[in-house]
Protein backbone atom coordinates (compact mmCIF):
# COMPACT_ATOMS: atom_id res chain seq x y z
CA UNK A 1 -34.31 124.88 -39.43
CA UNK A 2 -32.99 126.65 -42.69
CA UNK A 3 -32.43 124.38 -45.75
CA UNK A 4 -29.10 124.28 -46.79
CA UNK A 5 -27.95 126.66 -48.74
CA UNK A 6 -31.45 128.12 -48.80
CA UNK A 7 -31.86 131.56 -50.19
CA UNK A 8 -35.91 131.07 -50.34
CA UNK A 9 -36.18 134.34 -48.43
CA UNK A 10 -35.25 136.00 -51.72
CA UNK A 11 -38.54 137.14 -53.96
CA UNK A 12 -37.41 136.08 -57.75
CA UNK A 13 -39.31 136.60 -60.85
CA UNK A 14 -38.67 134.56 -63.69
CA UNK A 15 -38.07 136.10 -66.77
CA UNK A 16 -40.13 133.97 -69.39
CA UNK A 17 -39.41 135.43 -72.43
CA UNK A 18 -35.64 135.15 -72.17
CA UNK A 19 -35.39 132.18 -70.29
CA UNK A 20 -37.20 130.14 -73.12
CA UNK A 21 -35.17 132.03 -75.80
CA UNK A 22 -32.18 130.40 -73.87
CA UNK A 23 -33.84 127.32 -74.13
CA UNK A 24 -34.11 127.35 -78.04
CA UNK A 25 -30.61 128.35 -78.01
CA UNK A 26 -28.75 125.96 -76.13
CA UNK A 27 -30.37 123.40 -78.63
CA UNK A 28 -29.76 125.35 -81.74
CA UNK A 29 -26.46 125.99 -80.89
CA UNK A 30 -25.72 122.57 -79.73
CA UNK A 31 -27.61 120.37 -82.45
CA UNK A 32 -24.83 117.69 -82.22
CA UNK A 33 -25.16 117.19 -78.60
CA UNK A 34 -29.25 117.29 -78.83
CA UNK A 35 -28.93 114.57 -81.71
CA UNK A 36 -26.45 112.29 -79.33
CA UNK A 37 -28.53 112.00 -76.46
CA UNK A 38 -31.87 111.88 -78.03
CA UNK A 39 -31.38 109.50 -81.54
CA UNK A 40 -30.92 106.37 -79.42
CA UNK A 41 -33.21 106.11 -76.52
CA UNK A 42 -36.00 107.37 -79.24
CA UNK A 43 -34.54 104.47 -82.06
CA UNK A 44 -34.81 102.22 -78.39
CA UNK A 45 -38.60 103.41 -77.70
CA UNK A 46 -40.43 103.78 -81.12
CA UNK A 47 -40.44 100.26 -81.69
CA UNK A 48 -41.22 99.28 -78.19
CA UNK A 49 -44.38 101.86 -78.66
CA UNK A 50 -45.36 100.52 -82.20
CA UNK A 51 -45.23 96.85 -80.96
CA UNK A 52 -47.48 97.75 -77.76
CA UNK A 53 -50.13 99.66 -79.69
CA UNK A 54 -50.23 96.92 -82.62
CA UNK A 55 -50.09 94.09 -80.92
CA UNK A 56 -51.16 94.89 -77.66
CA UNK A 57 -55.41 95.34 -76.93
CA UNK A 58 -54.87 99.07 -77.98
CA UNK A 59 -55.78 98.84 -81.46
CA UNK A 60 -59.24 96.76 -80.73
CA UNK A 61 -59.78 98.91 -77.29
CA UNK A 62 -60.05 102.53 -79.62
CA UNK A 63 -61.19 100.51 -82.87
CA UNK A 64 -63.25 97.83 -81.72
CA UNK A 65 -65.18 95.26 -84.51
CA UNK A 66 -68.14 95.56 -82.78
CA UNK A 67 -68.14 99.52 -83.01
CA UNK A 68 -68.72 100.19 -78.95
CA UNK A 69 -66.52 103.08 -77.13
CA UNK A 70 -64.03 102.81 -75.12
CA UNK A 71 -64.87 103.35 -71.48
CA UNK A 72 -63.04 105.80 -69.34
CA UNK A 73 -61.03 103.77 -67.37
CA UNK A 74 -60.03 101.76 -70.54
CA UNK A 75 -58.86 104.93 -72.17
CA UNK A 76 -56.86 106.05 -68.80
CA UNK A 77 -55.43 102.19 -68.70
CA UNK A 78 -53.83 103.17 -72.16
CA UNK A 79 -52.17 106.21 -71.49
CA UNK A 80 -50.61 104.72 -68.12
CA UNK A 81 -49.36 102.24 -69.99
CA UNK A 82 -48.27 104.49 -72.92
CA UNK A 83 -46.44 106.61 -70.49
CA UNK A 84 -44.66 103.97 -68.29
CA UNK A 85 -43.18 102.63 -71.70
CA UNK A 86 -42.20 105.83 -72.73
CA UNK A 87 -41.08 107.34 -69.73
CA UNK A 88 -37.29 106.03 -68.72
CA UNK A 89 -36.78 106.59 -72.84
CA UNK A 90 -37.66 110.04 -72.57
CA UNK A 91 -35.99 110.56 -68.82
CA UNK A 92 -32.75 109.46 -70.49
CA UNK A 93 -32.56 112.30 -72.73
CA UNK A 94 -34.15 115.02 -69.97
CA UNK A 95 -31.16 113.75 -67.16
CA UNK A 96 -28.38 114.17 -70.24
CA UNK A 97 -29.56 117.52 -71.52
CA UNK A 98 -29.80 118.84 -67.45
CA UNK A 99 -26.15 117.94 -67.24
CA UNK A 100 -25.31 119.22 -70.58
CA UNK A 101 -26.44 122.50 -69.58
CA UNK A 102 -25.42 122.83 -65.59
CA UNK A 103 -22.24 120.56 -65.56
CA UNK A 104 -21.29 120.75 -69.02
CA UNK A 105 -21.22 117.14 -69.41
CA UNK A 106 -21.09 116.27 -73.20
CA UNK A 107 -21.60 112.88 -74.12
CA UNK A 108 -18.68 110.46 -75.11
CA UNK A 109 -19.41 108.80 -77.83
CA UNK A 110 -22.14 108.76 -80.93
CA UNK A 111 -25.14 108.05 -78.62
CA UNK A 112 -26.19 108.17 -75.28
CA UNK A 113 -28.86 106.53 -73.65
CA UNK A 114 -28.31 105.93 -69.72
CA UNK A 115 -30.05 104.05 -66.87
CA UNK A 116 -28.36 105.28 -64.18
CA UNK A 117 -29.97 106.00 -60.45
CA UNK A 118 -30.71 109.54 -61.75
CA UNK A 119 -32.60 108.86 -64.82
CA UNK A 120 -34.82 106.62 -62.55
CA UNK A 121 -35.52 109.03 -59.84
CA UNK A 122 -36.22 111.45 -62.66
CA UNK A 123 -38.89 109.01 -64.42
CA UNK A 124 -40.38 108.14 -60.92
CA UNK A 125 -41.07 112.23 -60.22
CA UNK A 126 -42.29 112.54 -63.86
CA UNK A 127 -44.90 109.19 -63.44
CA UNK A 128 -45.75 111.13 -59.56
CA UNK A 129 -46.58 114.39 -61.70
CA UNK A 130 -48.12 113.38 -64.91
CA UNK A 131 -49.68 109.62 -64.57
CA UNK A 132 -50.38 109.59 -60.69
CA UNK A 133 -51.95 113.15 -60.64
CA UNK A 134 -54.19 111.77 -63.18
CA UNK A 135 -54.93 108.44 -61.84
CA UNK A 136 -55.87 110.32 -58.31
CA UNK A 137 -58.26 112.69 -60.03
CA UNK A 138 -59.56 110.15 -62.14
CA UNK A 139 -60.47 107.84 -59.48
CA UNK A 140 -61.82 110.99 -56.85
CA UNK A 141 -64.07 111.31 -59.84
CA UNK A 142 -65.44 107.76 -60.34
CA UNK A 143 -66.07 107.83 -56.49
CA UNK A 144 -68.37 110.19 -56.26
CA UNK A 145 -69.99 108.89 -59.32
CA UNK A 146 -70.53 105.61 -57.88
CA UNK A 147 -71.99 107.03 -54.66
CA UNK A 148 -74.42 108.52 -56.36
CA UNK A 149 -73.26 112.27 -55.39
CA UNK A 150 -73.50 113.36 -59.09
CA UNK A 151 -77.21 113.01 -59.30
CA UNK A 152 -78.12 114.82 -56.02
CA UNK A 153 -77.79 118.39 -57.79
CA UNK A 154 -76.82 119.94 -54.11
CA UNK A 155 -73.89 117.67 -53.69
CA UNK A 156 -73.03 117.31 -57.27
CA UNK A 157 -72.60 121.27 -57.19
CA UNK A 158 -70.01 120.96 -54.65
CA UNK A 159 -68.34 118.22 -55.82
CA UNK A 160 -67.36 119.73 -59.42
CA UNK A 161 -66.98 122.93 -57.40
CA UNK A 162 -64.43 120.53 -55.54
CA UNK A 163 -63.18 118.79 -58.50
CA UNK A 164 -62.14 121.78 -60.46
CA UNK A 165 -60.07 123.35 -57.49
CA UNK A 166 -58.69 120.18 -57.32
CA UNK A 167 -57.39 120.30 -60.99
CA UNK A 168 -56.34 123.50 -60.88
CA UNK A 169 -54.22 122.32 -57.83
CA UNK A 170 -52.67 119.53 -59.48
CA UNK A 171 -51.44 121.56 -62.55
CA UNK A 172 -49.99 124.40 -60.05
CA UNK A 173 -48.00 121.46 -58.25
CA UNK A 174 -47.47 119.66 -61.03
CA UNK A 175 -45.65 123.03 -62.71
CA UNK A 176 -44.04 124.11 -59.52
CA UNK A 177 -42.57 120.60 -58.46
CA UNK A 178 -41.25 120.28 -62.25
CA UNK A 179 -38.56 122.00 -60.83
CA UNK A 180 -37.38 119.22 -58.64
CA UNK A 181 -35.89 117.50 -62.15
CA UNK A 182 -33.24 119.51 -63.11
CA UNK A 183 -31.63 119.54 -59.63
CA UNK A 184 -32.43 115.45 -59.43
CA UNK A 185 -30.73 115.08 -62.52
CA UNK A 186 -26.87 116.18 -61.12
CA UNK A 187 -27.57 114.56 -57.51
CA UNK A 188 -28.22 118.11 -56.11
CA UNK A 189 -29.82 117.99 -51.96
CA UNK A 190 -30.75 122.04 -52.50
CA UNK A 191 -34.04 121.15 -54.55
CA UNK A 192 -36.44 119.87 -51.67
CA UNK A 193 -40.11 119.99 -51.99
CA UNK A 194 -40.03 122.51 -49.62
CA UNK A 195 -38.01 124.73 -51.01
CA UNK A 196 -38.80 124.66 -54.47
CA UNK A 197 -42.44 125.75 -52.92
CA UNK A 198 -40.87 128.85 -51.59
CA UNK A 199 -38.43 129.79 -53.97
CA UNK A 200 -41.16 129.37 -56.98
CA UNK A 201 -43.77 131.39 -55.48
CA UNK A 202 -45.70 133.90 -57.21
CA UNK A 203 -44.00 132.15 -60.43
CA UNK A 204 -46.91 129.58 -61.34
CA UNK A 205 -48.13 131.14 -64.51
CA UNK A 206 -44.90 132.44 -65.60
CA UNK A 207 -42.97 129.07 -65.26
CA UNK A 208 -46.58 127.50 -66.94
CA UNK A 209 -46.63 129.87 -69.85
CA UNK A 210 -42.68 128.89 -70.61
CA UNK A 211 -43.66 125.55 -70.44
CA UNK A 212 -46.24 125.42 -72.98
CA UNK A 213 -44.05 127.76 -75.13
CA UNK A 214 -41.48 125.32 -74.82
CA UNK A 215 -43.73 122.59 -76.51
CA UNK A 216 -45.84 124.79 -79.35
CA UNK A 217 -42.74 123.98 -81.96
CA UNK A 218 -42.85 120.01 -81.35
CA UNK A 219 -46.38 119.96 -81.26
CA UNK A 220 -46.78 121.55 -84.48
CA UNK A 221 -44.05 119.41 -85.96
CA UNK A 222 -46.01 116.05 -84.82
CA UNK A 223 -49.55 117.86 -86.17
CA UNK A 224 -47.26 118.21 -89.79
CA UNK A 225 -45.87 115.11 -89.84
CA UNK A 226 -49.63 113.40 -89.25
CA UNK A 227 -51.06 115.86 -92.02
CA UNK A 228 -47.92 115.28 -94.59
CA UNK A 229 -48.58 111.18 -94.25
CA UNK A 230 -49.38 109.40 -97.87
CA UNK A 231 -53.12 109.49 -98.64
CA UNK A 232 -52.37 105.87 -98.70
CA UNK A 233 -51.41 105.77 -95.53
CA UNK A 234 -53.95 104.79 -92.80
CA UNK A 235 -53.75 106.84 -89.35
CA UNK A 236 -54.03 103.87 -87.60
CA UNK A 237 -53.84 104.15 -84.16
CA UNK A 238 -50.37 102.58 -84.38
CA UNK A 239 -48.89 104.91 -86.49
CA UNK A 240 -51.03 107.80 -84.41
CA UNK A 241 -49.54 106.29 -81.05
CA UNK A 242 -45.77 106.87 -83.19
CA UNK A 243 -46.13 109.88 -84.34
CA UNK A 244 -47.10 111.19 -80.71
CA UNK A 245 -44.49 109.29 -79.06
CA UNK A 246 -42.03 110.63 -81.66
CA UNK A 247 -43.55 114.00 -80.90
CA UNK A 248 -42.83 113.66 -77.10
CA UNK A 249 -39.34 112.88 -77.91
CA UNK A 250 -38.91 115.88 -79.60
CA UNK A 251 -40.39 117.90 -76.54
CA UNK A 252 -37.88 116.82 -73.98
CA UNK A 253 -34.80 119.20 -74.88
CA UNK A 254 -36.62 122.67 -75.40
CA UNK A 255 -38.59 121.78 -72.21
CA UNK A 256 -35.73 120.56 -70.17
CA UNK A 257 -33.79 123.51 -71.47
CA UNK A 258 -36.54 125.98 -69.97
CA UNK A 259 -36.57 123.92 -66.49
CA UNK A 260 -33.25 123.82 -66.63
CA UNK A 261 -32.42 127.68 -66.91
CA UNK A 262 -35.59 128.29 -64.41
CA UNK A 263 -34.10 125.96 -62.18
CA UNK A 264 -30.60 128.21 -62.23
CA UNK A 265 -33.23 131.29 -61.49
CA UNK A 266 -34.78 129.78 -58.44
CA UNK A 267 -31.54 128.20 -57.26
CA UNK A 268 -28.55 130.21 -58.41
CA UNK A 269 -25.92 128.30 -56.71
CA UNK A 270 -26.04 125.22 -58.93
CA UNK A 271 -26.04 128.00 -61.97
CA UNK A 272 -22.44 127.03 -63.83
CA UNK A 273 -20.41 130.05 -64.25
CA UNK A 274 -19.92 130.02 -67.72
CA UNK A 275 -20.31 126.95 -70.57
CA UNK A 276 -23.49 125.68 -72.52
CA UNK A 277 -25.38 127.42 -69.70
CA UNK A 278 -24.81 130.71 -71.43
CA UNK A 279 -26.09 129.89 -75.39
């Protein structure tokens, strides 16, 4: 049976270059919006982030007194965490700048930070596609290394031969089913796992390559900010952990912007006919 309103049949290409341009410019040209929906839920978050990574075990798990490393799983038990506290922050501002774009829905007031059904269905794909994929690689990893696979060189041979398909899978799903956000965050039924497989395909590394051009900018804003610090200052991992949270903040609105103007490529009946859509 068809999908509703499915147009999958259609081959589309997406254009990279001016989809991400659209992306810069729906911020630019909206910078009071962008400030509304992001100031609060990252003035909400910082602290929360600072208070974890001071006074939680992070600080004596990455700089311990007795000088030992960090294991592994230690270091993948602080980014979960990290991320969970981050995420519904950071899905707040990704669900408001989706309907910004596609429904024109501006936000009343000075600030907007919202915790509606949406903005946890978005953070619950998000944790699926950036925590979970990790935790399921991470522990198909530490099986095989407990069973002793890794020092048989036959079967360790397969395994990484394994092990790297399966990471190159879980960045091509987790770029593809990025898509599902934008149509989660207005309540639309058209995105479907299964259809955002077919309408998406043979558009991996162009919807990848707008991706990471959607982050370069914040990046190299957080890299500034960290070398700009006082000399004073120490990089503790506290102020480190800020700096990179503050950084991710910063990412949401170019990024959603380019998923959100992909999405209206892949699924052009949800495309607005005019507004913010069109910077």
């Amino acid at each position: 049976m068809a999908e509703p309103g499915d147009q999958g049949k259609v081959e589309r290409h997406l254009p990279v270059r001016a989809t991400v341009r659209k992306a810069y410019a729906v911020a630019l040209h909206n910078l009071d919006v962008a400030w509304r929906v992001t100031w609060l839920p990252l003035a909400l978050m910082l602290p929360l982030v600072a208070a974890w990574n001071h006074f939680g075990p992070i600080d004596s798990l990455f700089d311990p007194p007795d000088g030992t490393q960090p294991t592994s799983a230690q270091v993948l038990w602080a980014f979960i965490v990290d991320s969970t506290i981050e995420l519904p922050f950071l899905c707040s501002i990704g669900v408001s700048w989706h309907r910004f774009i596609l429904l024109g829905e501006r936000p009343q007031g000075r600030a907007v930070f919202r915790l509606d059904r949406a903005v946890w269905q978005y953070t619950a794909i998000s944790w699926i596609l950036t925590s979970g994929v990790t935790v399921i690689l991470f522990w198909v990893y530490r099986l095989a290394q407990s069973s002793g696979a890794l020092a048989s060189p036959p079967l360790a041979v397969v395994f990484w031969i394994f092990f790297v398909v399966a990471i190159l899978a879980a960045i091509y799903l987790t770029t593809v089913m990025a898509m599902l956000l934008p149509g989660t965050a207005v309540g639309s039924r058209l995105a479907t796992i299964r259809s955002t497989l077919g309408r998406t395909k043979y558009n991996f590394i162009r919807l990848l390559i707008g991706m990471i051009l959607s982050v370069l900018p914040a990046i190299a804003l957080s890299i500034l900010l960290g070398a700009v610090l006082p000399e004073g200052i120490a990089m503790t991992n506290t102020i480190a952990s800020v700096l990179a949270s503050a950084g991710n903040g910063l990412l949401v609105t170019p990024v959603a912007g380019f998923l959100t103007y992909a999405y209206m490529v892949f699924f052009p009946e949800e495309a607005p006919v005019g507004g913010p859509s069109r910077p």
